[in-house]
PDB file of N, CA and C in Angstrom:
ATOM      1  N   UNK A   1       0.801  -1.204   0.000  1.00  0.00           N
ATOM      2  CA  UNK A   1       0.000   0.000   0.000  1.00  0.00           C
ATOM      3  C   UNK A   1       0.849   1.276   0.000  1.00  0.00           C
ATOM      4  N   UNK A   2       2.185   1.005   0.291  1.00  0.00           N
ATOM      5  CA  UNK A   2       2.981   2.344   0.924  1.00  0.00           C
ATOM      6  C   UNK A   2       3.311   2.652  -0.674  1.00  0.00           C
ATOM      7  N   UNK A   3       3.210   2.108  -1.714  1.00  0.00           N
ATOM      8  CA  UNK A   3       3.483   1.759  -3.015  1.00  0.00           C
ATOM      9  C   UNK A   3       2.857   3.313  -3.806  1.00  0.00           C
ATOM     10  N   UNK A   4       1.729   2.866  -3.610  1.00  0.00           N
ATOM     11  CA  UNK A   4       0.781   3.979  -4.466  1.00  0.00           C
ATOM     12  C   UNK A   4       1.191   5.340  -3.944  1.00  0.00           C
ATOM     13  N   UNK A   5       1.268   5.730  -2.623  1.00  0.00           N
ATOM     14  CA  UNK A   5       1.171   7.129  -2.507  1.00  0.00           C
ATOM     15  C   UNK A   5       2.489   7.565  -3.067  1.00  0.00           C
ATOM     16  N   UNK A   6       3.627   6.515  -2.997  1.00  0.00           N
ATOM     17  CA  UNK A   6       4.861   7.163  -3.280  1.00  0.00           C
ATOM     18  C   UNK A   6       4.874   7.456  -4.690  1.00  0.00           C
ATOM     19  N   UNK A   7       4.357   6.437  -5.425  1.00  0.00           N
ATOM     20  CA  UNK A   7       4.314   6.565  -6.841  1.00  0.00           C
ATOM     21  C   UNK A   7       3.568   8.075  -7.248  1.00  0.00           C
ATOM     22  N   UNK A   8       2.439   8.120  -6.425  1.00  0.00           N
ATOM     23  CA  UNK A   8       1.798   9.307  -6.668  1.00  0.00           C
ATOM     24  C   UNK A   8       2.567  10.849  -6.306  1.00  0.00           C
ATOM     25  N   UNK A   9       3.427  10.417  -5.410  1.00  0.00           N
ATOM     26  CA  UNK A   9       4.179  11.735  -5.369  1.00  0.00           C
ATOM     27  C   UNK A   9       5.070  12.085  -6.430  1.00  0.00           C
ATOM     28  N   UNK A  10       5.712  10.851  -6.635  1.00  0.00           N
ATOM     29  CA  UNK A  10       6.574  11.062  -7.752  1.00  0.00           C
ATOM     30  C   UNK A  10       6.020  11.265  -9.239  1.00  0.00           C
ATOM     31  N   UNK A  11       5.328  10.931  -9.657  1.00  0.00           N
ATOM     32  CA  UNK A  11       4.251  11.332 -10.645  1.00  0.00           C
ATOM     33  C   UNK A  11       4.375  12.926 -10.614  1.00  0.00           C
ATOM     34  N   UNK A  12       4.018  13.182  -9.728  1.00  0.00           N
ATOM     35  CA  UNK A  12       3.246  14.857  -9.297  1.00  0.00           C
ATOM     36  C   UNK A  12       4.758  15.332  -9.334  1.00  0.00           C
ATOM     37  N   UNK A  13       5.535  15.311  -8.843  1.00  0.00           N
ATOM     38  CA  UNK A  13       7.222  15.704  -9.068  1.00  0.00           C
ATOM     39  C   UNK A  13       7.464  15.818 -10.604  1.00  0.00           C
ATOM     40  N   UNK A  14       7.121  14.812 -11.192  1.00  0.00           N
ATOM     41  CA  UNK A  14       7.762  14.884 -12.740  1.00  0.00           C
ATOM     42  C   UNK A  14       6.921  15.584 -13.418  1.00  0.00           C
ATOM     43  N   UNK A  15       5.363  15.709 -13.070  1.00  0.00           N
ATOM     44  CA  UNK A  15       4.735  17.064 -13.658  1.00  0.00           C
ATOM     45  C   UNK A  15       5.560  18.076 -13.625  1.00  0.00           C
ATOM     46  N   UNK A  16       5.922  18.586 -12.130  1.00  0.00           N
ATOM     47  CA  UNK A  16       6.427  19.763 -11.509  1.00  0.00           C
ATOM     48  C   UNK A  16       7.359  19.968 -12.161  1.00  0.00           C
ATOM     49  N   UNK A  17       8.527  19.470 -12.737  1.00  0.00           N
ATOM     50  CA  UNK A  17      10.086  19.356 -13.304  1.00  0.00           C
ATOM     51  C   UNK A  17       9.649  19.634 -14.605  1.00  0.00           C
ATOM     52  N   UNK A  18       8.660  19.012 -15.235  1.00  0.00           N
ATOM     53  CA  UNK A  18       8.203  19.455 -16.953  1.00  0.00           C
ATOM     54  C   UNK A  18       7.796  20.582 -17.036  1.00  0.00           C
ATOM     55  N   UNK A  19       6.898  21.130 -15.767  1.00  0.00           N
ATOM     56  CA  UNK A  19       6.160  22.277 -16.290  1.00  0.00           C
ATOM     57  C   UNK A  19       7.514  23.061 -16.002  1.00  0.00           C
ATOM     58  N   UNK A  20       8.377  23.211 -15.188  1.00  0.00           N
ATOM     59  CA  UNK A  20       9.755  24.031 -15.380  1.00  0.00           C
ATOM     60  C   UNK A  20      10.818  23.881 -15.968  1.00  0.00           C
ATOM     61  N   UNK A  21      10.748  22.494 -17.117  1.00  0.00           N
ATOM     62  CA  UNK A  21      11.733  22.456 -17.883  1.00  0.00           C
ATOM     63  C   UNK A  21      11.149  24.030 -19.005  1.00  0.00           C
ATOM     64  N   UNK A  22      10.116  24.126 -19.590  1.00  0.00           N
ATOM     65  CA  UNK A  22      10.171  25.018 -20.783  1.00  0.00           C
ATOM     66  C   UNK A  22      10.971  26.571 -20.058  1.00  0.00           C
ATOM     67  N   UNK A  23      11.046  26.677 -20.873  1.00  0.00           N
ATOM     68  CA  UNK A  23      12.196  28.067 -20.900  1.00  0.00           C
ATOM     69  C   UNK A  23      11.597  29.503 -20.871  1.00  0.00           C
ATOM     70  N   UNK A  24      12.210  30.441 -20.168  1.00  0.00           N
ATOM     71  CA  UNK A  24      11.958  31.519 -19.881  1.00  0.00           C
ATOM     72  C   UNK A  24      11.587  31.999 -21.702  1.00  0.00           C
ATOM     73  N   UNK A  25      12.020  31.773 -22.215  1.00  0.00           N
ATOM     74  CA  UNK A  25      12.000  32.059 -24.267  1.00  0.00           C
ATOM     75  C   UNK A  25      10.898  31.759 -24.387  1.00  0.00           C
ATOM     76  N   UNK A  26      10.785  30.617 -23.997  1.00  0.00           N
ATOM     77  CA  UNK A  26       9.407  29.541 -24.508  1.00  0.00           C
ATOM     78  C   UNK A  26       8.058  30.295 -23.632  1.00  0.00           C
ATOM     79  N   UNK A  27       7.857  30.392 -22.894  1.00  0.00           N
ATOM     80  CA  UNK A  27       7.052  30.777 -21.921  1.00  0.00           C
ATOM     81  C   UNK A  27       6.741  32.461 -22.713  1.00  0.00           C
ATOM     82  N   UNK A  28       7.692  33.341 -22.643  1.00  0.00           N
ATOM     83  CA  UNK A  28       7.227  34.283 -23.417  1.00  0.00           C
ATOM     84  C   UNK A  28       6.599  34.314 -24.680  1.00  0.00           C
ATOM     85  N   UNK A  29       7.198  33.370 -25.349  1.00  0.00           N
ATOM     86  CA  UNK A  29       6.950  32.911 -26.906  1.00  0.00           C
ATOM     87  C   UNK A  29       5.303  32.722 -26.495  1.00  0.00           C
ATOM     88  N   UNK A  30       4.961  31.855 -25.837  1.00  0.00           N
ATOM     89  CA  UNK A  30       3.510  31.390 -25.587  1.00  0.00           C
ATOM     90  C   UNK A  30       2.721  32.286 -25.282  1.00  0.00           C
ATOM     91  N   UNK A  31       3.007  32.947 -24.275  1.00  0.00           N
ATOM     92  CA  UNK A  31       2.348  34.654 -23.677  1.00  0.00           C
ATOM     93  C   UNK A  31       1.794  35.626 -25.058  1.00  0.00           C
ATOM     94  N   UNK A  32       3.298  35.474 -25.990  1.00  0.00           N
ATOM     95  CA  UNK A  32       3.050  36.798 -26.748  1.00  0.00           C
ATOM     96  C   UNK A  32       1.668  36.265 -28.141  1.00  0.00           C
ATOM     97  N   UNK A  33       2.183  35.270 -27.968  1.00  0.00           N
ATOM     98  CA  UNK A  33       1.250  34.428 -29.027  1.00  0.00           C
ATOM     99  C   UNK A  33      -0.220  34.803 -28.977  1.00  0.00           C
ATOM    100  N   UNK A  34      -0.604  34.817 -27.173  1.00  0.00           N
ATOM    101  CA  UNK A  34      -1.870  34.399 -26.666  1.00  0.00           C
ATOM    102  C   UNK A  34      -2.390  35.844 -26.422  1.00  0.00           C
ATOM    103  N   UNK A  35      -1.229  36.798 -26.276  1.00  0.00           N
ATOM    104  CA  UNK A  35      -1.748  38.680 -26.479  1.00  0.00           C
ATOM    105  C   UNK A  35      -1.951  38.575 -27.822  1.00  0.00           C
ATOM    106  N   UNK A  36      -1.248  37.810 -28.714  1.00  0.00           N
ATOM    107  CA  UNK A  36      -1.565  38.826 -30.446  1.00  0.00           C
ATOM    108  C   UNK A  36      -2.765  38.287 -30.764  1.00  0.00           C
ATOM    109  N   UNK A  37      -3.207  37.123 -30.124  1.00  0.00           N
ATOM    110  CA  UNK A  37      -4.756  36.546 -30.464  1.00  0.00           C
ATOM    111  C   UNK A  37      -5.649  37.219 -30.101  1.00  0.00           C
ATOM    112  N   UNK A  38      -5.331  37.676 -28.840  1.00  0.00           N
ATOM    113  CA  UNK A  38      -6.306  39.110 -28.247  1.00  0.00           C
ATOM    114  C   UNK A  38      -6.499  40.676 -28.605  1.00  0.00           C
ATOM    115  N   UNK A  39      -5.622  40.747 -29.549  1.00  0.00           N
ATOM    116  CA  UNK A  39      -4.750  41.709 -30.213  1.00  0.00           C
ATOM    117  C   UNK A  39      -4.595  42.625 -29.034  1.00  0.00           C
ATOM    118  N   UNK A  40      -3.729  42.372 -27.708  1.00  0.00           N
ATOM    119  CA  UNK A  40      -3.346  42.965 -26.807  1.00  0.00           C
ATOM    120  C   UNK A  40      -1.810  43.309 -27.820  1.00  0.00           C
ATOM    121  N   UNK A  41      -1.513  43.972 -28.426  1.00  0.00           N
ATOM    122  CA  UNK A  41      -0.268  43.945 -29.121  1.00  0.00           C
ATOM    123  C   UNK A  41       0.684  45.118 -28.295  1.00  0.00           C
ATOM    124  N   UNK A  42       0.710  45.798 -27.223  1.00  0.00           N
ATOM    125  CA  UNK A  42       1.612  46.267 -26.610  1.00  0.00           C
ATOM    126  C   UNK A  42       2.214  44.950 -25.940  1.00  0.00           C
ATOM    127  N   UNK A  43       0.956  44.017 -25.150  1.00  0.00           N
ATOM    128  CA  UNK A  43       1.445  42.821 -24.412  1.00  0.00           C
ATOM    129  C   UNK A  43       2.251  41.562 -25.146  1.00  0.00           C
ATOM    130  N   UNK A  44       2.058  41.976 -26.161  1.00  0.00           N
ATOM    131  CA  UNK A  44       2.580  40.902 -27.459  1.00  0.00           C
ATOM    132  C   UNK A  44       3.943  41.445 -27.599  1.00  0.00           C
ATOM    133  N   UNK A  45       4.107  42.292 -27.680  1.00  0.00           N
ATOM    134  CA  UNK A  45       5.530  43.073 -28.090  1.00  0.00           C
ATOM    135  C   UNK A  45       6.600  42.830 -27.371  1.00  0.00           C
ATOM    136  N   UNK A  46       6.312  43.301 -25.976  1.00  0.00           N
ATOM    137  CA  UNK A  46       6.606  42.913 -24.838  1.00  0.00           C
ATOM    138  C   UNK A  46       7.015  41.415 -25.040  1.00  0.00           C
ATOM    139  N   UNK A  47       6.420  40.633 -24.492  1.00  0.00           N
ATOM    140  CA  UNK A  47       6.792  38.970 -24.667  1.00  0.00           C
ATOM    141  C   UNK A  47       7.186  38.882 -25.603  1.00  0.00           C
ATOM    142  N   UNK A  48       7.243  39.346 -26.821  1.00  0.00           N
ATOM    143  CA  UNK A  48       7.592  38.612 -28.242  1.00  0.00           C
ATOM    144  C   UNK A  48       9.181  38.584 -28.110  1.00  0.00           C
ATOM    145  N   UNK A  49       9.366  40.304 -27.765  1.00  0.00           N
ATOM    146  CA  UNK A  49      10.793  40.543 -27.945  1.00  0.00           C
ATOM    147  C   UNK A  49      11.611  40.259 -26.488  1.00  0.00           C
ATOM    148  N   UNK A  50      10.910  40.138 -25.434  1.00  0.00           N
ATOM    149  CA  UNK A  50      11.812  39.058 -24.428  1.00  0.00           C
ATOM    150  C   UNK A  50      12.015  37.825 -24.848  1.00  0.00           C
ATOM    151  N   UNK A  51      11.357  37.092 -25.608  1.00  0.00           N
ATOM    152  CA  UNK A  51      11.544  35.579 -26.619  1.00  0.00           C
ATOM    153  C   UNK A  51      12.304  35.867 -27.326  1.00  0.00           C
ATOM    154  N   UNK A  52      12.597  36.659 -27.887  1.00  0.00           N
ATOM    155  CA  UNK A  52      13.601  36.849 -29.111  1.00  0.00           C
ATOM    156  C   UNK A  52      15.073  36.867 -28.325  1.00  0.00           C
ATOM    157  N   UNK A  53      14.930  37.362 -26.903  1.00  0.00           N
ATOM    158  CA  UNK A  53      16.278  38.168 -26.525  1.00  0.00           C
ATOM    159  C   UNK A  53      16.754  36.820 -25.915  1.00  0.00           C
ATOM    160  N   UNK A  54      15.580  35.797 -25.232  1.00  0.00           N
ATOM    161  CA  UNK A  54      15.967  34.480 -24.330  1.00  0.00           C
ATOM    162  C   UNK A  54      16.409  33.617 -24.960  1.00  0.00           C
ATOM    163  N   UNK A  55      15.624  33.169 -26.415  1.00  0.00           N
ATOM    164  CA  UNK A  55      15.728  31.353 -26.872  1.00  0.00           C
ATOM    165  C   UNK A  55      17.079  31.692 -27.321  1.00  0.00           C
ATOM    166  N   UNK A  56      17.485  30.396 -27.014  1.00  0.00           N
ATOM    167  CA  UNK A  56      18.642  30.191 -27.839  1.00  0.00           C
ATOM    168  C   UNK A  56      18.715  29.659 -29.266  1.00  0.00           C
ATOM    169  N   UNK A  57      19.498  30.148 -30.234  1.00  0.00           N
ATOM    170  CA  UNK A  57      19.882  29.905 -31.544  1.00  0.00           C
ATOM    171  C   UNK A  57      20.367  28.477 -31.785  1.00  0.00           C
ATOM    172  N   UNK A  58      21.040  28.241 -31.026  1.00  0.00           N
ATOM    173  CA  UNK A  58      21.335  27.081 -30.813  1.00  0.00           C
ATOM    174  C   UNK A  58      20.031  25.549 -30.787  1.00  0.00           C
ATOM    175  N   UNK A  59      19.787  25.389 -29.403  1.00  0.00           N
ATOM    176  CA  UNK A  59      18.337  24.689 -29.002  1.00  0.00           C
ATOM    177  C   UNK A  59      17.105  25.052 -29.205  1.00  0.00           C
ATOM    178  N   UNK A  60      17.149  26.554 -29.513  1.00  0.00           N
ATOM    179  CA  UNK A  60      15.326  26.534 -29.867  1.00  0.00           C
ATOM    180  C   UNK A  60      15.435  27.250 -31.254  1.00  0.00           C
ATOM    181  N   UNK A  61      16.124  26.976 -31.960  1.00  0.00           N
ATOM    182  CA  UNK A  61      16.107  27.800 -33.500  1.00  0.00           C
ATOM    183  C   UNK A  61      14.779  27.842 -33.553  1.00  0.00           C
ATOM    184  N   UNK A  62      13.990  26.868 -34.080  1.00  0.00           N
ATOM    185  CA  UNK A  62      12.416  27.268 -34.673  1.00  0.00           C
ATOM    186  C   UNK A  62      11.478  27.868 -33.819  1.00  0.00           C
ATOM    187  N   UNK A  63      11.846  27.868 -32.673  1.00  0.00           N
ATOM    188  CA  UNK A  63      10.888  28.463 -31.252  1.00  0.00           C
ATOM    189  C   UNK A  63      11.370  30.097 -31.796  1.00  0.00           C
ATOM    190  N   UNK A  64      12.525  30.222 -31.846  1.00  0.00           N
ATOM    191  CA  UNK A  64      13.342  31.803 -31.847  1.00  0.00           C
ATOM    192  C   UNK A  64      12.493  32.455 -33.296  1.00  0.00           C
ATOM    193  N   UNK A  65      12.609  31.634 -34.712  1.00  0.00           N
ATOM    194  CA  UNK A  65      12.340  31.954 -35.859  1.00  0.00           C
ATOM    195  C   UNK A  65      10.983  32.187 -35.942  1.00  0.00           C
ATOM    196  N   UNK A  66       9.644  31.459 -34.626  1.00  0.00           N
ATOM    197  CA  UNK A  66       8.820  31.675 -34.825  1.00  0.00           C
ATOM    198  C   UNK A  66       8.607  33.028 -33.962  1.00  0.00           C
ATOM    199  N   UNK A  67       9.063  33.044 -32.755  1.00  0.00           N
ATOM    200  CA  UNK A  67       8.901  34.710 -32.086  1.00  0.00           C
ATOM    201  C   UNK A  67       9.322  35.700 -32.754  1.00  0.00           C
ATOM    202  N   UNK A  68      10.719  35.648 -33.882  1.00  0.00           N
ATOM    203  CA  UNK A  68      11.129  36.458 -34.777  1.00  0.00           C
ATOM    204  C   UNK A  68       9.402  36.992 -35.797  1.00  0.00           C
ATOM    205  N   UNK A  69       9.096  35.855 -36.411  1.00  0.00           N
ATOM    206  CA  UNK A  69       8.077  36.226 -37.006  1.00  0.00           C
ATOM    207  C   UNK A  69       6.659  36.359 -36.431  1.00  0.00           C
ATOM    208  N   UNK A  70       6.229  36.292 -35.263  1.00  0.00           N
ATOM    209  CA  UNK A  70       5.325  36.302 -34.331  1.00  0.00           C
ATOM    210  C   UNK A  70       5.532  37.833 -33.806  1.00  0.00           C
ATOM    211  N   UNK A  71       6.808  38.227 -33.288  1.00  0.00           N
ATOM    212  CA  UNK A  71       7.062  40.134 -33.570  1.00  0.00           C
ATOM    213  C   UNK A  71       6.465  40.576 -34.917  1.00  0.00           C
ATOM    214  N   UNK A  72       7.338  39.873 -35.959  1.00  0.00           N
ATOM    215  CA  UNK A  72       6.658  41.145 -37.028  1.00  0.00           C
ATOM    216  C   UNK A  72       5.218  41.328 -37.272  1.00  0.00           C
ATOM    217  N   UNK A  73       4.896  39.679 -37.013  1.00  0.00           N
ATOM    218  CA  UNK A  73       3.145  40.357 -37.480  1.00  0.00           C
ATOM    219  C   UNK A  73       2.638  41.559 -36.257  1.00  0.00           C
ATOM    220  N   UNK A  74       3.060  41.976 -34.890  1.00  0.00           N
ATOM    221  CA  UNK A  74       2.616  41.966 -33.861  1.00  0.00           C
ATOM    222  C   UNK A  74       3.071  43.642 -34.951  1.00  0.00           C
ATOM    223  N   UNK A  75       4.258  43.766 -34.755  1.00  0.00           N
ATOM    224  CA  UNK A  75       4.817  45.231 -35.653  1.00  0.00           C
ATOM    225  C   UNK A  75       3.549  45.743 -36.881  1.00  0.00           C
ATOM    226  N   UNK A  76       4.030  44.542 -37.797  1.00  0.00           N
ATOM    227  CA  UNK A  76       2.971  44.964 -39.001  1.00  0.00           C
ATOM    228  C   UNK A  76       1.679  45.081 -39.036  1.00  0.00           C
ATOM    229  N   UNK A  77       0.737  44.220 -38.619  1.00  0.00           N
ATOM    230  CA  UNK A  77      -0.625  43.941 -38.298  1.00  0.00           C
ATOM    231  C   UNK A  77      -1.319  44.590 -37.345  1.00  0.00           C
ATOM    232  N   UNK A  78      -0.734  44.836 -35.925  1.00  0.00           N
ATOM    233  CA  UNK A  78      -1.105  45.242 -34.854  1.00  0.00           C
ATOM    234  C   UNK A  78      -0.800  46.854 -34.401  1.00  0.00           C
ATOM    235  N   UNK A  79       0.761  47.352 -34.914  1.00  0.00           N
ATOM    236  CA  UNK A  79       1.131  48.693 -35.030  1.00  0.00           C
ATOM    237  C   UNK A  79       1.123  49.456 -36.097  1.00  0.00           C
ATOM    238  N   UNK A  80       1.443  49.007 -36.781  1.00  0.00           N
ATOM    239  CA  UNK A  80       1.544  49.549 -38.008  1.00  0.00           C
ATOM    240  C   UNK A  80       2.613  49.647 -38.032  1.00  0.00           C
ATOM    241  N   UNK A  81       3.801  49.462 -37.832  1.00  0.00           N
ATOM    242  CA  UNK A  81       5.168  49.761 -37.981  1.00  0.00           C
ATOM    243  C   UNK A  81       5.968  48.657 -39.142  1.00  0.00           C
ATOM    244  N   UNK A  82       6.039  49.091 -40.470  1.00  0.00           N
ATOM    245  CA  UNK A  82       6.768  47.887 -41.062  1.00  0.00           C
ATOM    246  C   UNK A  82       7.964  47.623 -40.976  1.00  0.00           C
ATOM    247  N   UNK A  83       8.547  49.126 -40.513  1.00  0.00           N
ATOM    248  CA  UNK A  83      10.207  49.058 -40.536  1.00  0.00           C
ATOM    249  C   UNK A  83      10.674  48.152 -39.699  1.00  0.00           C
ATOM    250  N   UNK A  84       9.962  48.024 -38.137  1.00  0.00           N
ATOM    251  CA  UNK A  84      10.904  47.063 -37.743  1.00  0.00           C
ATOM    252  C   UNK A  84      10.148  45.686 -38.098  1.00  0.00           C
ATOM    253  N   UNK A  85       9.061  45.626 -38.357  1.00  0.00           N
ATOM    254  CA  UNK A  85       8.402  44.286 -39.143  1.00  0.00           C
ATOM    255  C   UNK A  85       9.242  43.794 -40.157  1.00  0.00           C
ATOM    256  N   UNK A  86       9.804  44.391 -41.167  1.00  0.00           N
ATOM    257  CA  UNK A  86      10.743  44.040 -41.969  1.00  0.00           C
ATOM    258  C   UNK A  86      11.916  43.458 -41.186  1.00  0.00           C
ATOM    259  N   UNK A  87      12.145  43.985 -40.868  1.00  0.00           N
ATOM    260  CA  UNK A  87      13.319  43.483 -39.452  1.00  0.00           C
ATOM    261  C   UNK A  87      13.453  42.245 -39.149  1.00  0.00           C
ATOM    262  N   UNK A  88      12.608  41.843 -38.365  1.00  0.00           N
ATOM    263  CA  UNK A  88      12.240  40.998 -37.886  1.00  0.00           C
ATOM    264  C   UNK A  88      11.395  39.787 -38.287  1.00  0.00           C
ATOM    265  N   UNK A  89      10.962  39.978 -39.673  1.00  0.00           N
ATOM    266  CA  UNK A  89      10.367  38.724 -40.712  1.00  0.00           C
ATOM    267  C   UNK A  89      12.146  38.348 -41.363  1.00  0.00           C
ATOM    268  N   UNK A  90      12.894  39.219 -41.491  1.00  0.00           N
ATOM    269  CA  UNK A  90      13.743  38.703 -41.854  1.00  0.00           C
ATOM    270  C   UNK A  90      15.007  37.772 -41.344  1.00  0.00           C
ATOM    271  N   UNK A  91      14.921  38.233 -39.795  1.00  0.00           N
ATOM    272  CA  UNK A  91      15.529  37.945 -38.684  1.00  0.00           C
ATOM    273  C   UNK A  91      14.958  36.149 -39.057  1.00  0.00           C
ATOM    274  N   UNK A  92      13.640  36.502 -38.761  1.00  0.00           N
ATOM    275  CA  UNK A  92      12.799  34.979 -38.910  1.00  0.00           C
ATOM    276  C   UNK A  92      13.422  33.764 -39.888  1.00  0.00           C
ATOM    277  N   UNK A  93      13.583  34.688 -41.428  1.00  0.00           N
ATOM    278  CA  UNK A  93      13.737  33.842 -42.559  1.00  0.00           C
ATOM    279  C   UNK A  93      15.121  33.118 -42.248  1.00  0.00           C
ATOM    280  N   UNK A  94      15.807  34.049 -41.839  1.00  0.00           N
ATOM    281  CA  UNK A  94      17.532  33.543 -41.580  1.00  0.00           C
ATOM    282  C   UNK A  94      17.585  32.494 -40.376  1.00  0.00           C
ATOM    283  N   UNK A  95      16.918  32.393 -39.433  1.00  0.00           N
ATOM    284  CA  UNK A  95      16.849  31.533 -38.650  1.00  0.00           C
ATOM    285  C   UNK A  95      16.112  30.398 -38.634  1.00  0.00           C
ATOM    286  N   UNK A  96      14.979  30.423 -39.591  1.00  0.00           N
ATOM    287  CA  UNK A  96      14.029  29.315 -40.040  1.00  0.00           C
ATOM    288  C   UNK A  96      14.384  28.242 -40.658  1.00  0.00           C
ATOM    289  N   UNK A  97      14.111  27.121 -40.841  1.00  0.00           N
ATOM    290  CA  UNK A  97      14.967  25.605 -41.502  1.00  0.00           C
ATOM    291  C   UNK A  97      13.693  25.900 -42.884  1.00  0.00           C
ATOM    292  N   UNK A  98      12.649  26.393 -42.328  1.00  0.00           N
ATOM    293  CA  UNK A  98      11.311  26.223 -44.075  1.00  0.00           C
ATOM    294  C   UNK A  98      11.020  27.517 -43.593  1.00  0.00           C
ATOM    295  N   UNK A  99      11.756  29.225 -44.482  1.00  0.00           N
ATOM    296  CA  UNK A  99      11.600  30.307 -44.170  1.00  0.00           C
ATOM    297  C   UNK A  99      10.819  30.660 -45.345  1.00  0.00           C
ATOM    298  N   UNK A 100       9.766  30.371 -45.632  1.00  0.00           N
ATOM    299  CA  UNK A 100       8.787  30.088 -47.130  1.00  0.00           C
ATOM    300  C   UNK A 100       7.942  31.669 -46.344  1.00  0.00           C
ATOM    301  N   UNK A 101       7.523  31.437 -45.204  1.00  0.00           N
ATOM    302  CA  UNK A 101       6.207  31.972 -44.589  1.00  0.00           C
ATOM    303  C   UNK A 101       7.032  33.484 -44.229  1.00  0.00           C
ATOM    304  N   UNK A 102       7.713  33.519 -43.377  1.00  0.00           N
ATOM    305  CA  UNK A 102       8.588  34.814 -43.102  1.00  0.00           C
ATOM    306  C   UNK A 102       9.113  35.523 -44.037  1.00  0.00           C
ATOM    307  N   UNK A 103       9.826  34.692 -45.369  1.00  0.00           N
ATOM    308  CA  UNK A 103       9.700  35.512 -46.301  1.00  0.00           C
ATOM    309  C   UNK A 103       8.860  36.416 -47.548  1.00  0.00           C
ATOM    310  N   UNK A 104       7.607  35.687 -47.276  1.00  0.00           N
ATOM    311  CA  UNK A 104       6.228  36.546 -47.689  1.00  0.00           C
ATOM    312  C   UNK A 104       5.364  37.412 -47.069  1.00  0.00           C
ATOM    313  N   UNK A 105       5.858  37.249 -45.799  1.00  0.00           N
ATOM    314  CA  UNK A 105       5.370  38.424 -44.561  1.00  0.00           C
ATOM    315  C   UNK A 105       6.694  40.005 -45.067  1.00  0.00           C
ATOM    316  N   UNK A 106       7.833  39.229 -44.886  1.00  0.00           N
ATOM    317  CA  UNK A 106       9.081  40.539 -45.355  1.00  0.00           C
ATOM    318  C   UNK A 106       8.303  41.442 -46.758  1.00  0.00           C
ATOM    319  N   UNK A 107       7.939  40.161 -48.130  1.00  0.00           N
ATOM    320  CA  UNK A 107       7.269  41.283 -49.028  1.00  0.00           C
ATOM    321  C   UNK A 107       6.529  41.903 -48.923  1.00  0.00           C
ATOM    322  N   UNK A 108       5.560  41.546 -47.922  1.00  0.00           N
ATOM    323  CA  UNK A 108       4.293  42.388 -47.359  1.00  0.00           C
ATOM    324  C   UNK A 108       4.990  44.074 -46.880  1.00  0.00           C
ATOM    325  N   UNK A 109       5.627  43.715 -45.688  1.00  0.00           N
ATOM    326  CA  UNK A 109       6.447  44.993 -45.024  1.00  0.00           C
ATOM    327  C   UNK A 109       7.113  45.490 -46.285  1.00  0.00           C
ATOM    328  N   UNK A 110       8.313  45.491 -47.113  1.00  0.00           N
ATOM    329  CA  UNK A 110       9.066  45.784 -47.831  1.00  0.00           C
ATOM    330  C   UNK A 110       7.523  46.646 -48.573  1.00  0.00           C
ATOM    331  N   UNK A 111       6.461  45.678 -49.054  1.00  0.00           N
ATOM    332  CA  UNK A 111       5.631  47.118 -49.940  1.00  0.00           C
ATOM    333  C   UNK A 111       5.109  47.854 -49.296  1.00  0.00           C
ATOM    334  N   UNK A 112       4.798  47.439 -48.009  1.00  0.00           N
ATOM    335  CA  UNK A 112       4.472  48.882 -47.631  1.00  0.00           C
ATOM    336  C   UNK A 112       5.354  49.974 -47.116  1.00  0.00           C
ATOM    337  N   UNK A 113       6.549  49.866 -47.376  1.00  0.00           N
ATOM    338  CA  UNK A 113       7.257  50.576 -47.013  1.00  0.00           C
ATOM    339  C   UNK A 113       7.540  51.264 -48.379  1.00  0.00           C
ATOM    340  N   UNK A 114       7.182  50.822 -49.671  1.00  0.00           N
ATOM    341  CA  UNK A 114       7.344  51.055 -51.404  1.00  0.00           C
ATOM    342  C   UNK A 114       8.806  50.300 -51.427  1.00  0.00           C
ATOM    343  N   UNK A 115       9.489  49.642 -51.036  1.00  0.00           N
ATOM    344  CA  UNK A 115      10.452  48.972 -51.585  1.00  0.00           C
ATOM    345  C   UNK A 115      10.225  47.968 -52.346  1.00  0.00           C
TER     346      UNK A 115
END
């Protein structure tokens, strides 16, 4: 019987350890995601570009490439700002393994900027 409760603690431990393995990057990444759905886009900005500044290039390339491009729409769509939207779709493309999507967001910014 002494079996189950221990198991059950430890269970509940390895929740605890997963939900704090994701990363200070990751965690923002998720935040900013869940403001641009709300179009809270000051709160998006915020998180987007603490994700950008945390993930690593290294271990979270596509986590990083998607907050890269998860900023620009937040820039382009939400502020109106393409300049640094351009920026930062491009930031995306260079860091992306399939930069198909970031680089058709960049032509978006680039025309409205008339380039």
């Amino acid at each position: 019987m002494l079996h189950r409760p221990l198991l059950t603690a430890f269970a509940l431990f390895l929740l605890a350890a997963g939900a704090q393995a994701q990363s200070a990057g990751e965690r923002d990444l998720a935040l900013g995601r869940e403001a641009l759905a709300r179009k809270d886009h000051i709160a998006a900005l915020e998180h987007l570009s603490r994700a950008t500044g945390s993930l690593d290039p290294e271990r979270d390339r596509e986590s990083l490439a998607d907050a890269w491009l998860q900023l620009g729409l937040t820039y382009l769509n939400g502020l109106d700002r393409p300049e640094p939207a351009l920026g930062a779709f491009v930031k995306s493309a260079e860091t992306a393994a399939s930069p198909e999507s970031a680089w058709l967001w960049a032509s978006v910014a680039a025309e409205k900027l008339g380039r």
